[in-house]
C-alpha atoms as a PDB file:
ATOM      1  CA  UNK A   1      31.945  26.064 -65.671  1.00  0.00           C
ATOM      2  CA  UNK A   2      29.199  27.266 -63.591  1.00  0.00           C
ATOM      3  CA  UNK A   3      27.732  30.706 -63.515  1.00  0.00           C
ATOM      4  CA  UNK A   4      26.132  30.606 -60.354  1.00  0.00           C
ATOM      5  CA  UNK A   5      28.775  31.996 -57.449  1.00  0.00           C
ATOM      6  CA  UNK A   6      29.799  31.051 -53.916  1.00  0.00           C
ATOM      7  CA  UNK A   7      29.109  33.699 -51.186  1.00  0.00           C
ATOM      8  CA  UNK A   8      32.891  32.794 -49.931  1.00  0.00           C
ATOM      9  CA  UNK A   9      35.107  30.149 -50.344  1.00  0.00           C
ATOM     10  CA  UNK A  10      37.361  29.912 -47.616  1.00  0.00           C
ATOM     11  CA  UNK A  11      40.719  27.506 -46.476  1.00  0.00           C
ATOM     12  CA  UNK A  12      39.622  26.701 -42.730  1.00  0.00           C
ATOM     13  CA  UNK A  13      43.041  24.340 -42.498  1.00  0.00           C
ATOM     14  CA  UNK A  14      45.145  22.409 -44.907  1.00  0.00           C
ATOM     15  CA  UNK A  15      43.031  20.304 -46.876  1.00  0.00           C
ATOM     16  CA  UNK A  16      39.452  21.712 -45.491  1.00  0.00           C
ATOM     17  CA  UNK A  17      37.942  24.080 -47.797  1.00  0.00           C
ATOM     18  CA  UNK A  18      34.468  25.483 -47.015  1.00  0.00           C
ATOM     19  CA  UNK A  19      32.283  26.658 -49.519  1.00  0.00           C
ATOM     20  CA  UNK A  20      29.168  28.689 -48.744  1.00  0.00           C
ATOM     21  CA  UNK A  21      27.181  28.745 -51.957  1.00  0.00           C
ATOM     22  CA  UNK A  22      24.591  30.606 -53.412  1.00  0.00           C
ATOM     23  CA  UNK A  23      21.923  29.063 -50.763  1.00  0.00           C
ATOM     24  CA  UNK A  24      23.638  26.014 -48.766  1.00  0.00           C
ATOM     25  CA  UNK A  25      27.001  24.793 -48.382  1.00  0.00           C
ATOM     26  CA  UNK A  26      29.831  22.002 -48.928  1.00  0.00           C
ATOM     27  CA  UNK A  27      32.358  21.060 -47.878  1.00  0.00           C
ATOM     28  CA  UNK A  28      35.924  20.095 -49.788  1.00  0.00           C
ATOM     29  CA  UNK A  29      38.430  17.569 -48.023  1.00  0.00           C
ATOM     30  CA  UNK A  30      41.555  16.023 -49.286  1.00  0.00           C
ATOM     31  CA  UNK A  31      41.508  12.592 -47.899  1.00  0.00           C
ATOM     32  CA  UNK A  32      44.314   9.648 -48.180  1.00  0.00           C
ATOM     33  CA  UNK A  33      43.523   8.680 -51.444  1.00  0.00           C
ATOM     34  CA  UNK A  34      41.699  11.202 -53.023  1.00  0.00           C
ATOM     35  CA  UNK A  35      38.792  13.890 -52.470  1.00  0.00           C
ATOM     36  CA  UNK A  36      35.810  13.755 -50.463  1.00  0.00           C
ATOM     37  CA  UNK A  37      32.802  16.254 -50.647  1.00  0.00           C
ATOM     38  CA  UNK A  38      30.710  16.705 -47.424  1.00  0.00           C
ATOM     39  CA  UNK A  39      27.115  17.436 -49.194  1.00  0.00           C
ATOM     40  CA  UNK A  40      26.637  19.203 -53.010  1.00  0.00           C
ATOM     41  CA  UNK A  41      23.970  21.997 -52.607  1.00  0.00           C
ATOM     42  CA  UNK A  42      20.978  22.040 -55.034  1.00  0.00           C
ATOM     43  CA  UNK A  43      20.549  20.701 -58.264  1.00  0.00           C
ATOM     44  CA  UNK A  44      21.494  23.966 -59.893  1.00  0.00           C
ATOM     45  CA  UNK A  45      24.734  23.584 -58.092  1.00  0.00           C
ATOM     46  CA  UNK A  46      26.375  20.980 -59.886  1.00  0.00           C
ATOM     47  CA  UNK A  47      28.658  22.692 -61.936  1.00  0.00           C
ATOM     48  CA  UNK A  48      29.439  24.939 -58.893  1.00  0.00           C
ATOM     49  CA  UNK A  49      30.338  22.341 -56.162  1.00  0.00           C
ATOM     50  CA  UNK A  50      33.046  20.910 -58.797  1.00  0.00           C
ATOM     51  CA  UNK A  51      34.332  24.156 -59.985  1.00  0.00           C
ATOM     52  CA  UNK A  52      35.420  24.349 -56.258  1.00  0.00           C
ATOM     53  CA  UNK A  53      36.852  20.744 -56.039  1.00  0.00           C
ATOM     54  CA  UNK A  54      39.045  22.566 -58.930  1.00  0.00           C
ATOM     55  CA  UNK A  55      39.399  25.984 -56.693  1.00  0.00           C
ATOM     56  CA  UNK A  56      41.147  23.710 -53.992  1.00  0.00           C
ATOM     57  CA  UNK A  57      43.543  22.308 -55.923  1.00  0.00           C
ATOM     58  CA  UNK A  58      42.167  19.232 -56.456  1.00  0.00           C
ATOM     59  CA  UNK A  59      41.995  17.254 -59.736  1.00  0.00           C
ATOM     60  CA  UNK A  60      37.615  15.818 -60.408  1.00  0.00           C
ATOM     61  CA  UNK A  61      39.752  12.433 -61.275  1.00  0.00           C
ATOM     62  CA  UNK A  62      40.866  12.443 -57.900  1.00  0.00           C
ATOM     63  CA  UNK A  63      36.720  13.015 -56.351  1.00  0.00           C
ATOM     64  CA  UNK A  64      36.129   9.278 -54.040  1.00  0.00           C
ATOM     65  CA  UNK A  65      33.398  10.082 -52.090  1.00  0.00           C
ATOM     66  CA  UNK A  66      30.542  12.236 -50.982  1.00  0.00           C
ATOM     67  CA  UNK A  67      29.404  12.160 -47.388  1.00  0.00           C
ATOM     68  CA  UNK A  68      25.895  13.601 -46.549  1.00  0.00           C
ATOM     69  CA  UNK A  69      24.679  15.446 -43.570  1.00  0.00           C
ATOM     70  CA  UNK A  70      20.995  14.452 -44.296  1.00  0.00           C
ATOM     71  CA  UNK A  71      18.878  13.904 -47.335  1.00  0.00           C
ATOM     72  CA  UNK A  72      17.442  17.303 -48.167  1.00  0.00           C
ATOM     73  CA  UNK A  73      17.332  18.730 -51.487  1.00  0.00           C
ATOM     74  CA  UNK A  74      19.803  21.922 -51.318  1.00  0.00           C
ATOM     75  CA  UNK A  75      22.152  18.959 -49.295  1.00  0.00           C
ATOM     76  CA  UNK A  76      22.011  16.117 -52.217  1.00  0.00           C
ATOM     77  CA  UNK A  77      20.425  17.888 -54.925  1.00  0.00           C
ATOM     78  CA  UNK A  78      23.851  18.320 -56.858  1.00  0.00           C
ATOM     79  CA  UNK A  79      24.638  15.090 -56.458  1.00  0.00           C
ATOM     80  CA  UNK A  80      23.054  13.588 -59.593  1.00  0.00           C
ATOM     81  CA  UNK A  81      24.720  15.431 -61.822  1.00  0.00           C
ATOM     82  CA  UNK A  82      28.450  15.273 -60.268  1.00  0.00           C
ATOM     83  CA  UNK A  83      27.432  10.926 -60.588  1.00  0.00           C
ATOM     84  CA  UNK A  84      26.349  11.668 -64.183  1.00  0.00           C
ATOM     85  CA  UNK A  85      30.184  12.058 -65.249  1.00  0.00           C
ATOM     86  CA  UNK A  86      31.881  10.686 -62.157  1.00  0.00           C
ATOM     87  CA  UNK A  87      30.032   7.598 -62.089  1.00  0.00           C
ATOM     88  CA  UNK A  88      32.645   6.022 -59.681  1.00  0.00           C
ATOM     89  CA  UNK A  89      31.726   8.554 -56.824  1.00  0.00           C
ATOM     90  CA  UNK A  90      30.533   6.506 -53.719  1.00  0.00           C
ATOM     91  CA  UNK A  91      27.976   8.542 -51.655  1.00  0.00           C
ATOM     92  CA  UNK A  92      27.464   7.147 -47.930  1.00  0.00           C
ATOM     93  CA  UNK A  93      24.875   8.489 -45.210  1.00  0.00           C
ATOM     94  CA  UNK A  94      23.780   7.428 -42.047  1.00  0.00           C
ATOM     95  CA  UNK A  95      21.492   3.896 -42.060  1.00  0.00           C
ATOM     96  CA  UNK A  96      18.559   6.082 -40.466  1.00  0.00           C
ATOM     97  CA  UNK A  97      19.070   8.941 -43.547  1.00  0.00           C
ATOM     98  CA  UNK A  98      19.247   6.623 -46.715  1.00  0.00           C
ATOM     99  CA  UNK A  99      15.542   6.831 -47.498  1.00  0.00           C
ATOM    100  CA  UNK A 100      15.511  10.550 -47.635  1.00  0.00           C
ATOM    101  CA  UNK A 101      18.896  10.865 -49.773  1.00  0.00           C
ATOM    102  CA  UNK A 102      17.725   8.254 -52.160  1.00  0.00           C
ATOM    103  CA  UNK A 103      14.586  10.076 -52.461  1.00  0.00           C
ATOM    104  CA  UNK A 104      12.253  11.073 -54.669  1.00  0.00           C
ATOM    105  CA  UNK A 105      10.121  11.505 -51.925  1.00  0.00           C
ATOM    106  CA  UNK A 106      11.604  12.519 -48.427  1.00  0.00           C
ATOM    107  CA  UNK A 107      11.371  14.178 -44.973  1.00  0.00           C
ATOM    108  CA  UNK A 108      11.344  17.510 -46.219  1.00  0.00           C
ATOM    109  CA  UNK A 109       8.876  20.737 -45.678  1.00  0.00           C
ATOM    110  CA  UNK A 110       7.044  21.694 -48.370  1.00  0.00           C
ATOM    111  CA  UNK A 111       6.065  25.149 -49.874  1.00  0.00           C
ATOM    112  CA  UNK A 112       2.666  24.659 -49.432  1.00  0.00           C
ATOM    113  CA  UNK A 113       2.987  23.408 -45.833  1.00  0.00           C
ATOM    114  CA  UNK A 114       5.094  26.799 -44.715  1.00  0.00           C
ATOM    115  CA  UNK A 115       1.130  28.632 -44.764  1.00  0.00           C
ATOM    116  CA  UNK A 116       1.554  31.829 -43.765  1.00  0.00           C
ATOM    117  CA  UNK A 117       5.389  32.087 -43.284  1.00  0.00           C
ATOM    118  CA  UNK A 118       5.208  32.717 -46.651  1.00  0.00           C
ATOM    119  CA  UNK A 119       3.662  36.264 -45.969  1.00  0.00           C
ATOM    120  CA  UNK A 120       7.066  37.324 -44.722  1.00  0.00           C
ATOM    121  CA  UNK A 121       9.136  38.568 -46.980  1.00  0.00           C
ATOM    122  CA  UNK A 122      12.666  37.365 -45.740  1.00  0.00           C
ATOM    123  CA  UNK A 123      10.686  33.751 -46.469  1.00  0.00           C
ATOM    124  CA  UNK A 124       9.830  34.776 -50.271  1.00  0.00           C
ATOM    125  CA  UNK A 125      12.653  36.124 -50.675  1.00  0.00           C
ATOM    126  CA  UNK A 126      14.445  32.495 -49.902  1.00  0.00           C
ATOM    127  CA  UNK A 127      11.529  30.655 -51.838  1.00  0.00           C
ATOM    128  CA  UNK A 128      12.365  32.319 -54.649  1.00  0.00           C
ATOM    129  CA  UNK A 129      16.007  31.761 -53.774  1.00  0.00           C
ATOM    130  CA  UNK A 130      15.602  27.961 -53.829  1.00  0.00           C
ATOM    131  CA  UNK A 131      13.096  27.787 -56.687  1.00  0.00           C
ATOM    132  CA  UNK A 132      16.076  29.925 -58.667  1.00  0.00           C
ATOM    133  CA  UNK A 133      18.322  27.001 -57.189  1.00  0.00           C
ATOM    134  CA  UNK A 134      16.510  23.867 -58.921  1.00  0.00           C
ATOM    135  CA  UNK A 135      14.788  22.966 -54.992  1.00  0.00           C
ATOM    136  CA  UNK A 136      11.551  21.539 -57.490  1.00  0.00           C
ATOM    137  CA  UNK A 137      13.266  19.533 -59.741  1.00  0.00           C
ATOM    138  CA  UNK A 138      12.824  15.576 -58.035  1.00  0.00           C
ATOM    139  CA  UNK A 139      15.947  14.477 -57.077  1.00  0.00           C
ATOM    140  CA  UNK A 140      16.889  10.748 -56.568  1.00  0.00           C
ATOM    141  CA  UNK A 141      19.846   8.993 -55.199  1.00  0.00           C
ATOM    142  CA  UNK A 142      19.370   5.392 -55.929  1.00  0.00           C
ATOM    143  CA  UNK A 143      23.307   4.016 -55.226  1.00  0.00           C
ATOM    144  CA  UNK A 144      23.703   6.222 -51.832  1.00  0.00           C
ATOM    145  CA  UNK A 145      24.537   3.617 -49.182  1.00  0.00           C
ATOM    146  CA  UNK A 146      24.580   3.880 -45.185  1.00  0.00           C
ATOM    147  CA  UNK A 147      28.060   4.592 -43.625  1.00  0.00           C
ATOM    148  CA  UNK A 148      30.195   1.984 -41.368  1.00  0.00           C
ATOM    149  CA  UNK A 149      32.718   2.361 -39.188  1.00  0.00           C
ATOM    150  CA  UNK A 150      34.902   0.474 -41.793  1.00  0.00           C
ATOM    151  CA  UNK A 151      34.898   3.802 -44.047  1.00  0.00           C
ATOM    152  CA  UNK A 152      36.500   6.468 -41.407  1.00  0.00           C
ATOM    153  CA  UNK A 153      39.223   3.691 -40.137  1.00  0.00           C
ATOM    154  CA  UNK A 154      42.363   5.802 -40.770  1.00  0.00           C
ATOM    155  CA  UNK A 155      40.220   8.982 -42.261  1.00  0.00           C
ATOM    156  CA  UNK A 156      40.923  12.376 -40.362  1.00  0.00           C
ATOM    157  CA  UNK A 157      36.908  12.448 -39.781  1.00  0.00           C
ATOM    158  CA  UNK A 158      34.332  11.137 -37.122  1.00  0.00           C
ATOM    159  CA  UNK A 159      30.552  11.006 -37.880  1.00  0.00           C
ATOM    160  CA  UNK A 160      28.663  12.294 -35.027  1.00  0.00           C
ATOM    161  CA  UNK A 161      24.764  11.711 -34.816  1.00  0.00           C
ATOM    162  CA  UNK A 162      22.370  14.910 -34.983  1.00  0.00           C
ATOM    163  CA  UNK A 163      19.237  13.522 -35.306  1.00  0.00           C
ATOM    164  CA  UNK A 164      16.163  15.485 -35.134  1.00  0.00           C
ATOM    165  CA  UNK A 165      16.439  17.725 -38.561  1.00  0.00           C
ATOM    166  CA  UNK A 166      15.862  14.867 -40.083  1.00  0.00           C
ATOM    167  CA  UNK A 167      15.897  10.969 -38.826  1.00  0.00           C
ATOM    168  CA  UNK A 168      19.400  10.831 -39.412  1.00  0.00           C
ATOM    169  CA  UNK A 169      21.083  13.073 -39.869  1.00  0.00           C
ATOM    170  CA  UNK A 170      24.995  13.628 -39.271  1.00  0.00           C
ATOM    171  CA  UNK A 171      27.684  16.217 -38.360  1.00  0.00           C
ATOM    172  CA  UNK A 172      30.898  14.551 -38.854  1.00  0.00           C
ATOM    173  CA  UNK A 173      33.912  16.334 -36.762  1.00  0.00           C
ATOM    174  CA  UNK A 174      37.456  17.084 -38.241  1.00  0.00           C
ATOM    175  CA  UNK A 175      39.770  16.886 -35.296  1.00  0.00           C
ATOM    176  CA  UNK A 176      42.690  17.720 -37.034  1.00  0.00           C
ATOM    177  CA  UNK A 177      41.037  21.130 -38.156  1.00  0.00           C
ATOM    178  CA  UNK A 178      39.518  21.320 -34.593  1.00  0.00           C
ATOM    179  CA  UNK A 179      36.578  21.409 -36.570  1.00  0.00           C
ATOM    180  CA  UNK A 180      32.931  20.314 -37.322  1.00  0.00           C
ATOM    181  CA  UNK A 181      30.500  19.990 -40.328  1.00  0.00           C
ATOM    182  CA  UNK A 182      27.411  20.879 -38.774  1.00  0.00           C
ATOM    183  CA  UNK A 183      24.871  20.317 -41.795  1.00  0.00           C
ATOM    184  CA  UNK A 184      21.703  21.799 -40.705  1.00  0.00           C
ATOM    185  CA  UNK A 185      21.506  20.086 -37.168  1.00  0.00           C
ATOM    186  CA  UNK A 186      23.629  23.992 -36.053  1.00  0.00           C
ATOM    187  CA  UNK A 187      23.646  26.723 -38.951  1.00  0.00           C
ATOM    188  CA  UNK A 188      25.227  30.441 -38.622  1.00  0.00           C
ATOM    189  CA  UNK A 189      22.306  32.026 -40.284  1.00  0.00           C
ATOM    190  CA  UNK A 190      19.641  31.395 -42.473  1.00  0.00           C
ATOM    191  CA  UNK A 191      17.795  33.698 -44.935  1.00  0.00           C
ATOM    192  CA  UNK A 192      14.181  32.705 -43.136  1.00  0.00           C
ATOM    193  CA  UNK A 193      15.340  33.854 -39.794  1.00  0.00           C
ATOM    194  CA  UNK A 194      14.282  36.897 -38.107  1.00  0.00           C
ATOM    195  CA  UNK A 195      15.939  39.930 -37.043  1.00  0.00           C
ATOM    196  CA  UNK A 196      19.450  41.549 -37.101  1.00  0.00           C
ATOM    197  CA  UNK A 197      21.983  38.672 -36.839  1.00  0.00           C
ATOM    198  CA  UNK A 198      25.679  38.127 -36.001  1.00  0.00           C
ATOM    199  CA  UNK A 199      27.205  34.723 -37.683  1.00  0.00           C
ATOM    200  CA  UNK A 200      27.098  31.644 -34.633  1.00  0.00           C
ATOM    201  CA  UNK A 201      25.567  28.411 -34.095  1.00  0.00           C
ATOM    202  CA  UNK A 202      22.300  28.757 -33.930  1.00  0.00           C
ATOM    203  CA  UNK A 203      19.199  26.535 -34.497  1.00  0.00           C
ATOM    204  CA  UNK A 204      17.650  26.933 -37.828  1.00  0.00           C
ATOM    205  CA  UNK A 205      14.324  27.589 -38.176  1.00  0.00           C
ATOM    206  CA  UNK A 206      12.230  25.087 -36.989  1.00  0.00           C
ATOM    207  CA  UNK A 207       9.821  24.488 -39.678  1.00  0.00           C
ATOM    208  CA  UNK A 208      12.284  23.084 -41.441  1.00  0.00           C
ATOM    209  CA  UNK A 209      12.690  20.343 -38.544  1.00  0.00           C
ATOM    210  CA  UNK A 210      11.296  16.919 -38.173  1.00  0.00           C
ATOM    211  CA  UNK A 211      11.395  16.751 -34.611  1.00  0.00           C
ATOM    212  CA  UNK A 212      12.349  20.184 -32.916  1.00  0.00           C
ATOM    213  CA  UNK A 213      12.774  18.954 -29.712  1.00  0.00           C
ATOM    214  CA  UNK A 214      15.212  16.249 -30.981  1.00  0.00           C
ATOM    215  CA  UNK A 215      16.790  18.209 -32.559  1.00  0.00           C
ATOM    216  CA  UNK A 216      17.716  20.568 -29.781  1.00  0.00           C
ATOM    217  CA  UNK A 217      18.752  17.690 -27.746  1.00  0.00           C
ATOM    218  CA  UNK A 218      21.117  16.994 -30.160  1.00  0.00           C
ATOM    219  CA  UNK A 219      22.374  20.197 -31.315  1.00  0.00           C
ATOM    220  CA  UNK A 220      23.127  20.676 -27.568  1.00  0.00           C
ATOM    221  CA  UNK A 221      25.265  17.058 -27.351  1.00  0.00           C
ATOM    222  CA  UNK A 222      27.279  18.568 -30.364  1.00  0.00           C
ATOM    223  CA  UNK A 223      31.058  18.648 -29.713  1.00  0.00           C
ATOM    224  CA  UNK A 224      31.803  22.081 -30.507  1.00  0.00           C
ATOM    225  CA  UNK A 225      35.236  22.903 -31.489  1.00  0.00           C
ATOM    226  CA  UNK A 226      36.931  25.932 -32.349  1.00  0.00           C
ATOM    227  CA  UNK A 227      35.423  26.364 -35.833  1.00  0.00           C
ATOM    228  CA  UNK A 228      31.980  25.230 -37.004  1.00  0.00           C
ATOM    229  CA  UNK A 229      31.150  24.407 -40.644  1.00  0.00           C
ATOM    230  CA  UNK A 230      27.477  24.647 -40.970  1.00  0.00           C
ATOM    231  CA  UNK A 231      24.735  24.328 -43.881  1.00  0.00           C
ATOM    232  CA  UNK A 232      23.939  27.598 -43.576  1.00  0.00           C
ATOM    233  CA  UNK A 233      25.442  30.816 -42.836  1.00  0.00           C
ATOM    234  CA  UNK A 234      29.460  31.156 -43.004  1.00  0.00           C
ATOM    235  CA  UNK A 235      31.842  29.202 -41.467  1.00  0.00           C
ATOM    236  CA  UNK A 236      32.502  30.731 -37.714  1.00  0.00           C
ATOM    237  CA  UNK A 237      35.291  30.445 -35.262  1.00  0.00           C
ATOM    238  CA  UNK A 238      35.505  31.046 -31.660  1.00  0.00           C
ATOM    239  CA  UNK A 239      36.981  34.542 -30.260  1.00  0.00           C
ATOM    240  CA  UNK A 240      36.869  34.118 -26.657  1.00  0.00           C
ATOM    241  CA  UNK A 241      33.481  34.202 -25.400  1.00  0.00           C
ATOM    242  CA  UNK A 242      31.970  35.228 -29.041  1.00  0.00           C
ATOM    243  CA  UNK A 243      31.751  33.644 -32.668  1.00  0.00           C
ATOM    244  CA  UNK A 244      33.125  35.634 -35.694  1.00  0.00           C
ATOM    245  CA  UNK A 245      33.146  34.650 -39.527  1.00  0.00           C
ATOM    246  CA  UNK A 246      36.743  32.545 -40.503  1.00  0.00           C
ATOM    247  CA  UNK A 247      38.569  34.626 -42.807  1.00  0.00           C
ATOM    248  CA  UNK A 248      39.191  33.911 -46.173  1.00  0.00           C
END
């Protein structure tokens, strides 16, 4: 049992569960024949990311699979320890992302390379959040293999490519939920933006991009649904010509 805490936990539609965590979040599906995570948060959130497989209703026996958005550490860095007692867990990523969830080193911003962002305090304030979170602690991934379209045949989920956060990374869209997992190609918020907010899909900020210009390409050949499930931020859903946070 973990004590670190979700910001919400919420039921988006049967068998999706979103979880936005202390810093990032997951994703819960029930799949044909078993459970599937979408990303595992930080290293500190281990414990956390099963405790919800166990929130949803779902037994750890039943946990198959891990898909990852892209290969940074609050995305994989709970993966690790969810292999180190369910050894059986497959973990699959995009070709293009396997380097950077395998790790130990990957495409990733530094502390040191932030400079002087680090004189505002909204970005202390998440440095401190992360460090809190385990973000230091080398994380490797050594069995994650790259995604084909073999795995989704008769799955309720589509991988979608939304490269430019990193060089591959994925949103993979639940049409049955008229939904999409966004990872950190579209976020809702994020602690290091500026400003008064209201939760939609946004960019994050950019100096946590690879490529910014990619990336906004991408983000921009999203299919957006109804309800987008992002790395960041809460889950939102549309209300006419506006975004509001899904209810739990």
């Amino acid at each position: 049992m973990s004590s670190r805490r979700p910001r919400s936990v919420v039921s988006v539609a049967p068998g999706v569960v979103f979880v936005e965590g202390p810093v990032s979040n997951w994703v819960v599906l029930a799949e044909e024949d078993g459970v599937a995570l979408v990303d595992a948060g930080y290293p500190a959130d281990s414990d956390l990311v099963l405790d919800t497989v166990r929130w949803a209703g779902h037994d750890l026996g039943d946990l198959r699979r891990i898909y990852v958005t892209h290969g940074h550490v609050d995305h994989v860095g709970g993966i690790p320890g969810i292999l180190e007692r369910y050894p059986h867990v497959q973990v699959l990523a995009h070709a293009d992302e396997l380097d950077n969830v395998r790790g130990p080193q990957r495409q990733q911003v530094r502390p040191a390379e932030i400079g002087g962002r680090l004189a505002a305090p909204r970005t202390l304030r998440w440095l401190a959040r992360a460090i809190g979170s385990d973000a230091l602690r080398p994380v490797t991934v050594p069995g994650a293999r790259a995604f084909t379209a073999q795995d989704f045949a008769g799955r309720a989920m589509t991988p979608f490519p939304a490269v430019g956060h990193t060089a591959g990374s994925t949103a993979y869209l639940l049409p049955a939920a008229n939904a999409i997992v966004t990872g950190d190609a579209v976020v809702s918020h994020h602690d290091t933006l500026p400003g008064s907010w209201q939760p939609r899909p946004r960019m994050i900020t950019p100096f946590f991009t690879a490529d910014q210009a990619t990336a906004l390409e991408s983000a921009r050949a999203l299919p957006i649904p109804e309800i987008v499930l992002p790395g960041h931020g809460p889950a939102v859903h549309r209300v006419g010509s506006g975004w509001v946070p899904v209810a739990g």
